[in-house]
C-alpha atoms as a PDB file:
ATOM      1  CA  UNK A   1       0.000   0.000   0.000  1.00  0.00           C
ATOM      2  CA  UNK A   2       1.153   3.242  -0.909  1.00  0.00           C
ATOM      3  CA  UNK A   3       2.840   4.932   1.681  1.00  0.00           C
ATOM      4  CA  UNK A   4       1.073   8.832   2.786  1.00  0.00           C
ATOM      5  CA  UNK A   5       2.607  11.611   4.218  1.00  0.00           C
ATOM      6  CA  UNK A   6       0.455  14.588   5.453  1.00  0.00           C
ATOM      7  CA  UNK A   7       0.858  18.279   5.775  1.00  0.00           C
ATOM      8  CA  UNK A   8      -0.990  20.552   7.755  1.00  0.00           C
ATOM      9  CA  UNK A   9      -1.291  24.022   6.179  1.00  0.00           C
ATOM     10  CA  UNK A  10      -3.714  27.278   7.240  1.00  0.00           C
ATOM     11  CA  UNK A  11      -4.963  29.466   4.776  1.00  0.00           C
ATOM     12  CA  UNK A  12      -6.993  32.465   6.146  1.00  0.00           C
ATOM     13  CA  UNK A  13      -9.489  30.283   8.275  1.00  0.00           C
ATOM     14  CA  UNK A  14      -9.317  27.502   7.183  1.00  0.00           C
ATOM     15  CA  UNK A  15      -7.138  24.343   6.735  1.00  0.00           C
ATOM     16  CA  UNK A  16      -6.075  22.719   4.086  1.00  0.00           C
ATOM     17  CA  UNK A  17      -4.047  18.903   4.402  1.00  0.00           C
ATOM     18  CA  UNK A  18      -2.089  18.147   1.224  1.00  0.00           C
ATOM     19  CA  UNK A  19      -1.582  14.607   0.890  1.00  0.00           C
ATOM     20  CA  UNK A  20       1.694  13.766  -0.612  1.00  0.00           C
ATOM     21  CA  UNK A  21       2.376  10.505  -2.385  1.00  0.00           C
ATOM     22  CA  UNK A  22       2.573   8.578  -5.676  1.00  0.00           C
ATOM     23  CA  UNK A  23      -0.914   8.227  -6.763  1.00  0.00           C
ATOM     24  CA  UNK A  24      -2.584   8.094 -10.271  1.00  0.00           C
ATOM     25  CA  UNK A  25      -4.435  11.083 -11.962  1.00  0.00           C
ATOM     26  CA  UNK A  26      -8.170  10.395 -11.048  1.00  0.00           C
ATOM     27  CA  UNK A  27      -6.709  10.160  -7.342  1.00  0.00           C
ATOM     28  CA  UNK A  28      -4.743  13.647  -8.021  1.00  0.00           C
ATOM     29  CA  UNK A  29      -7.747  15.233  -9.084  1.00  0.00           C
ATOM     30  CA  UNK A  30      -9.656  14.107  -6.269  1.00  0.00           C
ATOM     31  CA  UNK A  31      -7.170  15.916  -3.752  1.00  0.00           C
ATOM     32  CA  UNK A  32      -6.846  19.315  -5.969  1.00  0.00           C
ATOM     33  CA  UNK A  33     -10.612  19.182  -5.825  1.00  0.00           C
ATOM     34  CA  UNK A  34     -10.490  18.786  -1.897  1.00  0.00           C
ATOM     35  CA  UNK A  35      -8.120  21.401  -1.848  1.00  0.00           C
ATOM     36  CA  UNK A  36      -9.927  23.762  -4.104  1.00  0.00           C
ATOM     37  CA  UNK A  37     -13.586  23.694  -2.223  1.00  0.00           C
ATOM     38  CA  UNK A  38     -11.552  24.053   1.109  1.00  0.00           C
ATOM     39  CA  UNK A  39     -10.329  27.481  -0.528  1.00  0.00           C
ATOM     40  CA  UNK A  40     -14.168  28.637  -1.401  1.00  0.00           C
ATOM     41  CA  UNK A  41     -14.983  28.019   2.131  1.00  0.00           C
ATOM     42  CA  UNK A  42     -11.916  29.929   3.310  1.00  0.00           C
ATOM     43  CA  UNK A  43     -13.531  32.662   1.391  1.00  0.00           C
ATOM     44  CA  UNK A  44     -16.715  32.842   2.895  1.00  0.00           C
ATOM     45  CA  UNK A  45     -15.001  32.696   6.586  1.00  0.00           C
ATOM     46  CA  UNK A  46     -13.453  36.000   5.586  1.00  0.00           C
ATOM     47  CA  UNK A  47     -16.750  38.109   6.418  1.00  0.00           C
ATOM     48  CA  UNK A  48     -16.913  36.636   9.956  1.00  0.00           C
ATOM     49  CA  UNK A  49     -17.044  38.781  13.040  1.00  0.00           C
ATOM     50  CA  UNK A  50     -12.890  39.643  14.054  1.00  0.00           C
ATOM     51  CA  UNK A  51     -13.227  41.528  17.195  1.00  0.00           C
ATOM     52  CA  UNK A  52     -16.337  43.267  19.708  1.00  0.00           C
ATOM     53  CA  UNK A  53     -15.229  45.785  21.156  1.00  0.00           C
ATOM     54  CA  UNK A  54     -17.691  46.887  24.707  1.00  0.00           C
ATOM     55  CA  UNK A  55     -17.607  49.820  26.554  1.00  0.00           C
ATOM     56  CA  UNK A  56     -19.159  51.102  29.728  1.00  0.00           C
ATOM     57  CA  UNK A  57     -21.855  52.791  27.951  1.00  0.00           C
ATOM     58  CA  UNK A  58     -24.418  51.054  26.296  1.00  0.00           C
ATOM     59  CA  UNK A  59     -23.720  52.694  22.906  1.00  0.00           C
ATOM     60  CA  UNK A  60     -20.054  51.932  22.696  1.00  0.00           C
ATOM     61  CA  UNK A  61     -20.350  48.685  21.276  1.00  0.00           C
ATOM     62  CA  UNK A  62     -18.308  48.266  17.830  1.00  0.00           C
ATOM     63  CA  UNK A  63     -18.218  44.943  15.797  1.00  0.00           C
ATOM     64  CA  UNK A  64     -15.221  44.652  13.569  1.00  0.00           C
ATOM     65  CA  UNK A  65     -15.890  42.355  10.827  1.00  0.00           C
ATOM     66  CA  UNK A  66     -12.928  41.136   8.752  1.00  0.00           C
ATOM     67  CA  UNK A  67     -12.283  40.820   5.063  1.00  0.00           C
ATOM     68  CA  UNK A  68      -9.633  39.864   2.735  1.00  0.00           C
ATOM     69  CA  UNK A  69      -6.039  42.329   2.396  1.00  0.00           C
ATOM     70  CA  UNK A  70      -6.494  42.813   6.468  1.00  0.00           C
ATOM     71  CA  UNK A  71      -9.645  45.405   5.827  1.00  0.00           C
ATOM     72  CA  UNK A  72     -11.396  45.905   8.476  1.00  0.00           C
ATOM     73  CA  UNK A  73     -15.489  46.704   8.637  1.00  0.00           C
ATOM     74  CA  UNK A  74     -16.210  48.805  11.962  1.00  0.00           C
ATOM     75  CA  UNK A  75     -20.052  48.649  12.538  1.00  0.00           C
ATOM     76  CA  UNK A  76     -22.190  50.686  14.913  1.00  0.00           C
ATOM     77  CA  UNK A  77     -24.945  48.390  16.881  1.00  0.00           C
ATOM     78  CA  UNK A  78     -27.573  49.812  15.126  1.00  0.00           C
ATOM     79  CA  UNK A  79     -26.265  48.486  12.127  1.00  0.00           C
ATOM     80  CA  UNK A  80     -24.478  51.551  10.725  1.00  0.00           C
ATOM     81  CA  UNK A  81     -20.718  51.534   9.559  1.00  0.00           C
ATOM     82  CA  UNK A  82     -18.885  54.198  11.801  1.00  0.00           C
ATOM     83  CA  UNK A  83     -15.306  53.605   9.588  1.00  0.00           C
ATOM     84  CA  UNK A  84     -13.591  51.250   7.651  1.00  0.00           C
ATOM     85  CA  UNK A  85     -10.086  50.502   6.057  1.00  0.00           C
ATOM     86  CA  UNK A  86      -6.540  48.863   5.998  1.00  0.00           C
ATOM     87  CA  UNK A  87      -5.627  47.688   9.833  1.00  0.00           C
ATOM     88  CA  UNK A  88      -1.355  47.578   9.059  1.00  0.00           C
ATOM     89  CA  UNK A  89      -1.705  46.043  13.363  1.00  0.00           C
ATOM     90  CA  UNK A  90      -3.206  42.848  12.193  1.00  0.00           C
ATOM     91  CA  UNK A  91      -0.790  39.699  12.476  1.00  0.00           C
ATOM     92  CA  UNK A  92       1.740  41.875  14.796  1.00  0.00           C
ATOM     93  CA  UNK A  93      -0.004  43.843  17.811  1.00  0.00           C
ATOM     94  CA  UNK A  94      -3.449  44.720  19.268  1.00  0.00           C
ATOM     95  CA  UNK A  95      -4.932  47.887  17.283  1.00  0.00           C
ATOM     96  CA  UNK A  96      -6.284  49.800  20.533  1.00  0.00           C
ATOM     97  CA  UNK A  97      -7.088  52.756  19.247  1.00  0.00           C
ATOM     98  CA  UNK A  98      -8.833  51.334  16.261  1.00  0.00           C
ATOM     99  CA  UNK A  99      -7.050  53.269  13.849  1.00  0.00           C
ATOM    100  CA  UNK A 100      -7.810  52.208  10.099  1.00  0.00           C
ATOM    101  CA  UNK A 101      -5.248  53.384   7.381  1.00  0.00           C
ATOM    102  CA  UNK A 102      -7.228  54.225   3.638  1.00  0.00           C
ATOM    103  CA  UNK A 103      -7.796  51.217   2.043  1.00  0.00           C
ATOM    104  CA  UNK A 104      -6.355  51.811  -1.392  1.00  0.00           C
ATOM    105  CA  UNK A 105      -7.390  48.509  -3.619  1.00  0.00           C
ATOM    106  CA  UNK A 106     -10.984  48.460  -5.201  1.00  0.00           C
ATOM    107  CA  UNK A 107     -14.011  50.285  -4.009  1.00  0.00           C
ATOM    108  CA  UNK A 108     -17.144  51.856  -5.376  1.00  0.00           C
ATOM    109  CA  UNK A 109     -20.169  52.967  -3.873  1.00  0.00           C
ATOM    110  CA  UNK A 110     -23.910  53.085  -4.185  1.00  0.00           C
ATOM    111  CA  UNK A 111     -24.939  55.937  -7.106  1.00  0.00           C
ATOM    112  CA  UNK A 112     -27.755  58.348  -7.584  1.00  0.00           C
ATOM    113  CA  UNK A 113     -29.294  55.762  -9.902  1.00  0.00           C
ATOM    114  CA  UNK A 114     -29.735  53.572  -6.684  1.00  0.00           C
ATOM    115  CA  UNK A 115     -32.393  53.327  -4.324  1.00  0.00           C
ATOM    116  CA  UNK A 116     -32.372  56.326  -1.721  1.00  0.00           C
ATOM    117  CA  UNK A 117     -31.479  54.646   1.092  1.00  0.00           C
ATOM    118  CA  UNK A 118     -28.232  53.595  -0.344  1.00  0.00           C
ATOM    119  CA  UNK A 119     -26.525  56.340  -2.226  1.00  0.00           C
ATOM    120  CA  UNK A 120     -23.517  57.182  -1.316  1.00  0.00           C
ATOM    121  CA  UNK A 121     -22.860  54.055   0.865  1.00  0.00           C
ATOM    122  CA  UNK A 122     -20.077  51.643   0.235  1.00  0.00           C
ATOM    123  CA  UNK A 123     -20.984  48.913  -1.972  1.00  0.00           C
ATOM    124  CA  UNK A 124     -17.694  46.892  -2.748  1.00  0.00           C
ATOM    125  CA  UNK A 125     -14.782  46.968  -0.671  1.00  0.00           C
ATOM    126  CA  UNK A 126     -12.351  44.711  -3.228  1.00  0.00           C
ATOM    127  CA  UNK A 127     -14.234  42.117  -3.791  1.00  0.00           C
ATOM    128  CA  UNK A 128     -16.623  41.998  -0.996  1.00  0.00           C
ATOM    129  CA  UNK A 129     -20.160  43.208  -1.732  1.00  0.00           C
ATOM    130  CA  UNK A 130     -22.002  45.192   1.112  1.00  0.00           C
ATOM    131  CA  UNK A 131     -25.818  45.718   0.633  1.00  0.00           C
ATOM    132  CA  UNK A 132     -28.341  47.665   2.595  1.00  0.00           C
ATOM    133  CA  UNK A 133     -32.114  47.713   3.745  1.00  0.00           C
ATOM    134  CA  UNK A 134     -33.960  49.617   0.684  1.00  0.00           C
ATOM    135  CA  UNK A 135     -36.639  52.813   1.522  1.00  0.00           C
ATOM    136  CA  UNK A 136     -39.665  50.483   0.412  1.00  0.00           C
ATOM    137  CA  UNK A 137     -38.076  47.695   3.184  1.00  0.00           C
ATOM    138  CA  UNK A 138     -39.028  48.239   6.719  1.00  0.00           C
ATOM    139  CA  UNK A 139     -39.225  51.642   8.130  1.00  0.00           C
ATOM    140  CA  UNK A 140     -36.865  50.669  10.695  1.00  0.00           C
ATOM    141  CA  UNK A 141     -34.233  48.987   8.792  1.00  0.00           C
ATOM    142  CA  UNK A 142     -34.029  51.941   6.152  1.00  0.00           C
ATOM    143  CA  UNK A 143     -30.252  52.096   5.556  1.00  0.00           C
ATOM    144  CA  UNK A 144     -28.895  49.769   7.455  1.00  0.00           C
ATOM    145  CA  UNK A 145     -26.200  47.061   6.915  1.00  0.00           C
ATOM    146  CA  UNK A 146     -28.013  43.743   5.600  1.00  0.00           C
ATOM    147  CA  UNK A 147     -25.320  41.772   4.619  1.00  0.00           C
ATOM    148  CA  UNK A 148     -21.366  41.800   4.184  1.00  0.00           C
ATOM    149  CA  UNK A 149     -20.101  39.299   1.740  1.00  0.00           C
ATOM    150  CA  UNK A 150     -21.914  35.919   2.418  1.00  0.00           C
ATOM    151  CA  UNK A 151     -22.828  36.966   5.972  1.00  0.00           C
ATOM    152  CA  UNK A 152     -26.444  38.674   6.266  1.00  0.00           C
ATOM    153  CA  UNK A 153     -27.457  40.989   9.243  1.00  0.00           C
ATOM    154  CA  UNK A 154     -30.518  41.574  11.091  1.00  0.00           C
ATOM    155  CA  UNK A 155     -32.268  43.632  13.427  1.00  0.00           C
ATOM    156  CA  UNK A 156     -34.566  43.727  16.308  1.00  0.00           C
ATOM    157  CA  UNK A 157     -38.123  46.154  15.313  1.00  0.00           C
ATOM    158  CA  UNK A 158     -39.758  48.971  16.342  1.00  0.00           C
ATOM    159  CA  UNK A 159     -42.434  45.703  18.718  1.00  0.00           C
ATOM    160  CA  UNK A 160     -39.569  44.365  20.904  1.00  0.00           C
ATOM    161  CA  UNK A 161     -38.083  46.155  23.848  1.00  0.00           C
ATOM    162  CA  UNK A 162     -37.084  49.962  23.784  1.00  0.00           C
ATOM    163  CA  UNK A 163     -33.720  48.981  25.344  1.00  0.00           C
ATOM    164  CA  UNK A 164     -32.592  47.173  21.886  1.00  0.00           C
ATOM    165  CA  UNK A 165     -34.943  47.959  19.333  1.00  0.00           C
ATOM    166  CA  UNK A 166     -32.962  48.663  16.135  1.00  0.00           C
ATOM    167  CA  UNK A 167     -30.129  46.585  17.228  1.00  0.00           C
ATOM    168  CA  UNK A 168     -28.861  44.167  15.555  1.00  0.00           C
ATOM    169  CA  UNK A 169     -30.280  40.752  16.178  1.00  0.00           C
ATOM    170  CA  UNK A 170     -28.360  37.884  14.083  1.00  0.00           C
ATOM    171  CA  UNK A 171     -24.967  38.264  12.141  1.00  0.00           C
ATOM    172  CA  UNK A 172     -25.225  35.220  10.071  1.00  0.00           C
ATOM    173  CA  UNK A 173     -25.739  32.167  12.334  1.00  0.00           C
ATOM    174  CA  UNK A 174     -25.231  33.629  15.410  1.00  0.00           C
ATOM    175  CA  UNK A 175     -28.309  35.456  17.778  1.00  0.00           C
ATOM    176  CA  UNK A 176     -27.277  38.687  19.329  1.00  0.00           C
ATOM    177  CA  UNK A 177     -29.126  39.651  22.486  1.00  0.00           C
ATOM    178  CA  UNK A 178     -28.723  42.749  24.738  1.00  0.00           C
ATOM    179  CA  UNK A 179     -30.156  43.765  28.199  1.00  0.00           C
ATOM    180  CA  UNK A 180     -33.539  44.832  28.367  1.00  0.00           C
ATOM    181  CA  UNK A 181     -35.314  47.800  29.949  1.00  0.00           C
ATOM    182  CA  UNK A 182     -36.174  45.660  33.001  1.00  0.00           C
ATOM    183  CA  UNK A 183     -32.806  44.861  33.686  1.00  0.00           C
ATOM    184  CA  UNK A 184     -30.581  46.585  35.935  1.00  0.00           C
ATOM    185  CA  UNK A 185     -29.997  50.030  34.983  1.00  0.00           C
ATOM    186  CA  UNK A 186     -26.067  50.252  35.066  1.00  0.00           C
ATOM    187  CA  UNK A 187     -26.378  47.446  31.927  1.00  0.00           C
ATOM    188  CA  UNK A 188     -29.679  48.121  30.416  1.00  0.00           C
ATOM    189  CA  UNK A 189     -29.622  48.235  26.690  1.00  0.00           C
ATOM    190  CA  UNK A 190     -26.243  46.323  26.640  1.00  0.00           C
ATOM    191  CA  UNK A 191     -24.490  43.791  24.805  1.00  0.00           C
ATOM    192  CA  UNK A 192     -25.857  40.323  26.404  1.00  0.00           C
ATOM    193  CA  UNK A 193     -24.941  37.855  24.263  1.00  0.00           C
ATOM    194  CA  UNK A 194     -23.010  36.370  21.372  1.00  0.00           C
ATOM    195  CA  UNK A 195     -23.970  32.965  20.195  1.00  0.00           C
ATOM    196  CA  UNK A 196     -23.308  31.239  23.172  1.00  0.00           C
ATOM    197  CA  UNK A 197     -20.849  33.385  24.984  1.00  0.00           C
ATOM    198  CA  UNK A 198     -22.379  35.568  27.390  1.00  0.00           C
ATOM    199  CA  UNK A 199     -21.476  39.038  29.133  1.00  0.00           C
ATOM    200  CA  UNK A 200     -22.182  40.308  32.101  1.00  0.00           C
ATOM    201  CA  UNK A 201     -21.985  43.349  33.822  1.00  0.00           C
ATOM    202  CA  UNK A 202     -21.190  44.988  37.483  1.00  0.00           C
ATOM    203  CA  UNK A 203     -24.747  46.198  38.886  1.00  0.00           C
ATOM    204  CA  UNK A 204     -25.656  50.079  40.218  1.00  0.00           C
ATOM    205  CA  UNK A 205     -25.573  48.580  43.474  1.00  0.00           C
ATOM    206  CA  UNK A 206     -21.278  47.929  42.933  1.00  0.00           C
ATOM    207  CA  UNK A 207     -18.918  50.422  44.064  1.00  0.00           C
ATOM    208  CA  UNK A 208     -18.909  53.270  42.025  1.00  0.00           C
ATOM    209  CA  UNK A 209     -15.564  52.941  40.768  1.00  0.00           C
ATOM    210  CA  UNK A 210     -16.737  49.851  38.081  1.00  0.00           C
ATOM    211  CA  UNK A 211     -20.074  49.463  38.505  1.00  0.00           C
ATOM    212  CA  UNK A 212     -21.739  49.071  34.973  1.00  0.00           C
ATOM    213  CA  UNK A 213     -18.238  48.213  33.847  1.00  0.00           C
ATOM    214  CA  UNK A 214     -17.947  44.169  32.368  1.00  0.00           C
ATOM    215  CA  UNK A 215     -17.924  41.383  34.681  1.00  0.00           C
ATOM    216  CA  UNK A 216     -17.115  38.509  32.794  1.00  0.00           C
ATOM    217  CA  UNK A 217     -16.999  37.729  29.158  1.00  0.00           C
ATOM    218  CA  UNK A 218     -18.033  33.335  28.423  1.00  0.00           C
ATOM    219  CA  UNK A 219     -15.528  31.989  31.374  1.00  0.00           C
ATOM    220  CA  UNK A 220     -13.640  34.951  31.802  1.00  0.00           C
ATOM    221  CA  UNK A 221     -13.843  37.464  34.965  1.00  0.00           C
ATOM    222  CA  UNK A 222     -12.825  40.493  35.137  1.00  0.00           C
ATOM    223  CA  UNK A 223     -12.292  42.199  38.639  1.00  0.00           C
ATOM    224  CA  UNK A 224     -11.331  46.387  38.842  1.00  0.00           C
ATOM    225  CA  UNK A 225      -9.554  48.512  41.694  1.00  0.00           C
ATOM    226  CA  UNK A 226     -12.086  50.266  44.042  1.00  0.00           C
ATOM    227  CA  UNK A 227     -12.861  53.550  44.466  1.00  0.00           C
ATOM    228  CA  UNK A 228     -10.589  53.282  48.027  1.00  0.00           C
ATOM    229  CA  UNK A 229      -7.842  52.075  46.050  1.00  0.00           C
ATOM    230  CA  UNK A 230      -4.670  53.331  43.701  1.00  0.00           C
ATOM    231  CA  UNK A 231      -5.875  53.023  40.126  1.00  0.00           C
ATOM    232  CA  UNK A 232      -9.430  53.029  40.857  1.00  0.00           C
ATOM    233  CA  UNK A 233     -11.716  51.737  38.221  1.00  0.00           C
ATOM    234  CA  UNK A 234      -8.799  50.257  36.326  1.00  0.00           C
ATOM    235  CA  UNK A 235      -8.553  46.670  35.108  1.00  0.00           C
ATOM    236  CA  UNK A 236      -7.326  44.925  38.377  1.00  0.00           C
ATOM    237  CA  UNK A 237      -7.468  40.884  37.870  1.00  0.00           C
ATOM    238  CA  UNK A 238      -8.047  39.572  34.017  1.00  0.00           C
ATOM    239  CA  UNK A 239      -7.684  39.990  30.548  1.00  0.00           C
ATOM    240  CA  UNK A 240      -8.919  43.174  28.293  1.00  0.00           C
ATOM    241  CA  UNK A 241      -8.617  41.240  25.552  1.00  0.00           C
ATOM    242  CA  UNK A 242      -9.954  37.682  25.138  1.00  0.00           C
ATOM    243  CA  UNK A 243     -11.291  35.471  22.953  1.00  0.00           C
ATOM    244  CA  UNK A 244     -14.267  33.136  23.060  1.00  0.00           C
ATOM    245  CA  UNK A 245     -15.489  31.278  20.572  1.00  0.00           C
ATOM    246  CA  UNK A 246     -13.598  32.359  17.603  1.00  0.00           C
ATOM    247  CA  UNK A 247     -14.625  35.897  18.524  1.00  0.00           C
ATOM    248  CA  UNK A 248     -12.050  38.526  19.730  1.00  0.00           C
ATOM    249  CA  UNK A 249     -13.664  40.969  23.153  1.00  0.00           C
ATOM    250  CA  UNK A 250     -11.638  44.337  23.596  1.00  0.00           C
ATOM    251  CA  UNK A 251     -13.418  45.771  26.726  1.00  0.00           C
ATOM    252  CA  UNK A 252     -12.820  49.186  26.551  1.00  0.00           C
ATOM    253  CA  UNK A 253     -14.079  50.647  30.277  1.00  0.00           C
END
């Protein structure tokens, strides 16, 4: 029997094994056919959420969505994109301060021939096609990011809870939930849940120094100097960045 000898390689997201021996053609073309739908799917994993960032107000929530040449998608909760461009950080430090440099491959926008809820809004960035809720959609949804690439967005209407509505609700597979008006008021109208991981917050009735600020993010606590202490309200016991599930957390308190 032939003898095999496998190698692991990663390209983007995904991973490709390349199985090296002396085979015939129709077993050849089997493999380069392997290979070839692994690299469509590495395509499609290149839209996926990169990094959340959460603040101590409930409108400081930013999710960074990732595409191909290290661009970088910065979108608002409410669906709206607040910036977007070349991140030089990415594969050699954390980008903190979320600065974007102009992204200078292809782009083109929405024109006055389009519908009016999209002109002037980005509609490829390279190769990556970005579409947006239409005026004769929903009211609500006018303007708004429905889908990046593969990956389609949507958002919570003007009949659920005033803490959330016009939030987003789902970013492709994944169910977004956030704090309603009946919860505490220090995390009301925050960022609850991705998927499976879930946040949590420090109540009104916490010292002053973190109270609203994140608790813990999936697993992971987070514990903050008191107001009776050096430092207070800074980052005393875990990690400011994280990752759970394939998602990135910046908490930015």
């Amino acid at each position: 029997m032939t003898k095999l000898s496998r190698f692991l390689f990663r390209v983007k997201n995904a991973y490709i094994i390349f199985v090296e021996h002396h085979a015939d053609i129709k077993h050849m073309k089997k493999i380069f056919l392997a290979i070839a739908s692994l690299l469509f799917l590495s395509s499609g994993f290149s839209q996926a959420i990169s990094k959340i960032t959460i603040g101590s107000t409930a409108g400081a929530n930013i999710i960074s969505f990732g595409l191909d040449e290290n661009v970088q998608v910065y979108v608002t909760k409410d669906g709206n994109i607040s910036k977007w461009g070349f991140d030089k950080f990415i594969g050699y430090t954390e980008n903190y301060a979320g600065t974007l440099e102009p992204y200078v491959g292809r782009t083109e926008y929405y024109t006055e021939n389009d519908d009016e809820a999209l002109r002037g809004k980005v509609k490829y960035i390279g190769k990556t096609l970005l579409t947006y809720y239409a005026s004769y959609e929903n009211e609500a949804l006018k303007g708004k990011l429905k889908s990046i690439g593969p990956t389609n967005l949507d958002y919570y209407l003007v009949y659920d809870n005033e803490a959330y509505r016009g939030n987003i609700k789902t970013i492709g597979r994944d169910v977004i939930t956030w704090y309603s008006s009946f919860d505490n008021e220090a995390f009301r109208g925050k960022l609850k849940s991705v998927g499976s991981t879930q946040i949590s917050y420090y109540g009104s009735f916490e010292d002053k120094a973190y109270r609203g600020k994140v608790k813990s993010i999936d697993r992971f606590n987070i514990t903050y100097y008191s107001s009776f202490e050096l430092y207070s309200g800074s980052v005393k016991t875990g990690a400011q960045v994280l990752t759970s599930n394939g998602i990135k957390y910046f908490v930015f308190n």
